[in-house]
C-alpha atoms as a PDB file:
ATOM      1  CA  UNK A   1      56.306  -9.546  -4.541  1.00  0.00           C
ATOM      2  CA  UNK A   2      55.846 -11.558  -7.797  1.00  0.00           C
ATOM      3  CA  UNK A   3      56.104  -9.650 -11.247  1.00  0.00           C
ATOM      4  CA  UNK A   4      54.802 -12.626 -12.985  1.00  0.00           C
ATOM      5  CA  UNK A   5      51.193 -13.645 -12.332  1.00  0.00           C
ATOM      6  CA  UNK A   6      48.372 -15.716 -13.489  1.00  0.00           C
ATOM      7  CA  UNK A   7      45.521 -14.069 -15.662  1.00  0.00           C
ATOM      8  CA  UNK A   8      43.744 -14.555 -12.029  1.00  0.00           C
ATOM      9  CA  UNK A   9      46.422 -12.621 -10.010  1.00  0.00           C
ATOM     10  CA  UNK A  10      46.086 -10.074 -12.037  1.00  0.00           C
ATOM     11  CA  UNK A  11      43.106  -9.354 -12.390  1.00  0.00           C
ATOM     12  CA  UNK A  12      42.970  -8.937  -8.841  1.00  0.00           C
ATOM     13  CA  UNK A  13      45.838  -6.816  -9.027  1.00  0.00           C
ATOM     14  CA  UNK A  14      44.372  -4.396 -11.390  1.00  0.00           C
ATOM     15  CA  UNK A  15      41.028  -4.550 -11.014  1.00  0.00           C
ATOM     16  CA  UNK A  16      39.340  -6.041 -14.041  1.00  0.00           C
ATOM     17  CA  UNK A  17      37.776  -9.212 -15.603  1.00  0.00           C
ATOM     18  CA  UNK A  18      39.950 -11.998 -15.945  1.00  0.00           C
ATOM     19  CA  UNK A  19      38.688 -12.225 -19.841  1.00  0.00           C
ATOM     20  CA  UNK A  20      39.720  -8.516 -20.326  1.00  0.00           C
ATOM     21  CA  UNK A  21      43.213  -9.026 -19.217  1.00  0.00           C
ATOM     22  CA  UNK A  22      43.465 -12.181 -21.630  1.00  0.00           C
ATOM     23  CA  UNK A  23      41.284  -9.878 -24.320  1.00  0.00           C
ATOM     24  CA  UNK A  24      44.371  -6.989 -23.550  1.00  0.00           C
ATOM     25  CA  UNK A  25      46.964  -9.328 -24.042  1.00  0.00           C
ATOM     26  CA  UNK A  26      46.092 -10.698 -27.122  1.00  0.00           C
ATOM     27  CA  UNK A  27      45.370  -7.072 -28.710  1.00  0.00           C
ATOM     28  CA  UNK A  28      48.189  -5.507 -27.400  1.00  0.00           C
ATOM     29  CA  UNK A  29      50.506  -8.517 -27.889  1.00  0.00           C
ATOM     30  CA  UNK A  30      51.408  -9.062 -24.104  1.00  0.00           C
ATOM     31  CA  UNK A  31      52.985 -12.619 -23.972  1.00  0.00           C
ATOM     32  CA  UNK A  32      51.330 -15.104 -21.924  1.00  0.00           C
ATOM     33  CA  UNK A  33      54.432 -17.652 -21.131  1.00  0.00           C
ATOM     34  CA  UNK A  34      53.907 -20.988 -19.406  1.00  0.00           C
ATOM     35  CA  UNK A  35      49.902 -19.395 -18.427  1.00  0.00           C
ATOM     36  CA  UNK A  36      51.755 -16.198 -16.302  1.00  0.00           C
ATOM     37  CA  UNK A  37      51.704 -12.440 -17.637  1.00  0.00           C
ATOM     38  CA  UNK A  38      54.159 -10.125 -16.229  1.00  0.00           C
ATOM     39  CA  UNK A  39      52.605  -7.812 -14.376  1.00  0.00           C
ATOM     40  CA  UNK A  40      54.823  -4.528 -14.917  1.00  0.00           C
ATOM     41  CA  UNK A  41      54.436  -4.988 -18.607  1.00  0.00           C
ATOM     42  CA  UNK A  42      51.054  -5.333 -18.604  1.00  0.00           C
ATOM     43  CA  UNK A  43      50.494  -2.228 -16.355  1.00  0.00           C
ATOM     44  CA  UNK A  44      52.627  -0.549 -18.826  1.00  0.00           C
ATOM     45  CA  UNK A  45      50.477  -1.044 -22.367  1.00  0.00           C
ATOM     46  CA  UNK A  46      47.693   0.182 -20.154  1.00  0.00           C
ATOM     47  CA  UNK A  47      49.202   3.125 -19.288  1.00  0.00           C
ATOM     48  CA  UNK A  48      50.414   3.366 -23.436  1.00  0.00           C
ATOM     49  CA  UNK A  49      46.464   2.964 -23.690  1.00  0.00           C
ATOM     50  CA  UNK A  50      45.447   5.512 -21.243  1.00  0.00           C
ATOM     51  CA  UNK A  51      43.204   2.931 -19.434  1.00  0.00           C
ATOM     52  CA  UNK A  52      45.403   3.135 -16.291  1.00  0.00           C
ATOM     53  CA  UNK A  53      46.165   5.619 -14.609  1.00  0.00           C
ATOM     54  CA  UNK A  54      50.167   6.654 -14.339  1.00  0.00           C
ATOM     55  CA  UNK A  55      51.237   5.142 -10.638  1.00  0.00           C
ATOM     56  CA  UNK A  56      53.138   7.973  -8.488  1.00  0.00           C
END
């Protein structure tokens, strides 16, 4: 399974607005490389946020 996905992908992934996980990124300082975000990083700020909840 890929770790590094398209603002697309992962919205899918996580289940919310492709402009919210670009928003998320950019206020949390989650690099974008080469247009592809990776994924466990991303999960992790939103955990640090306490938008997502903790996987088990």
């Amino acid at each position: 399974m890929a770790n590094h996905l398209t603002p697309d992908e992962l919205s899918k992934e996580v289940g919310i607005d492709r402009d919210e996980v670009i928003r998320i990124c950019l206020e949390e300082h989650v690099p974008i490389y080469q247009g592809k975000i990776d994924k466990t990083l991303f999960q992790a700020q939103l955990h640090a946020l306490g938008a997502f909840p903790a996987p088990h």
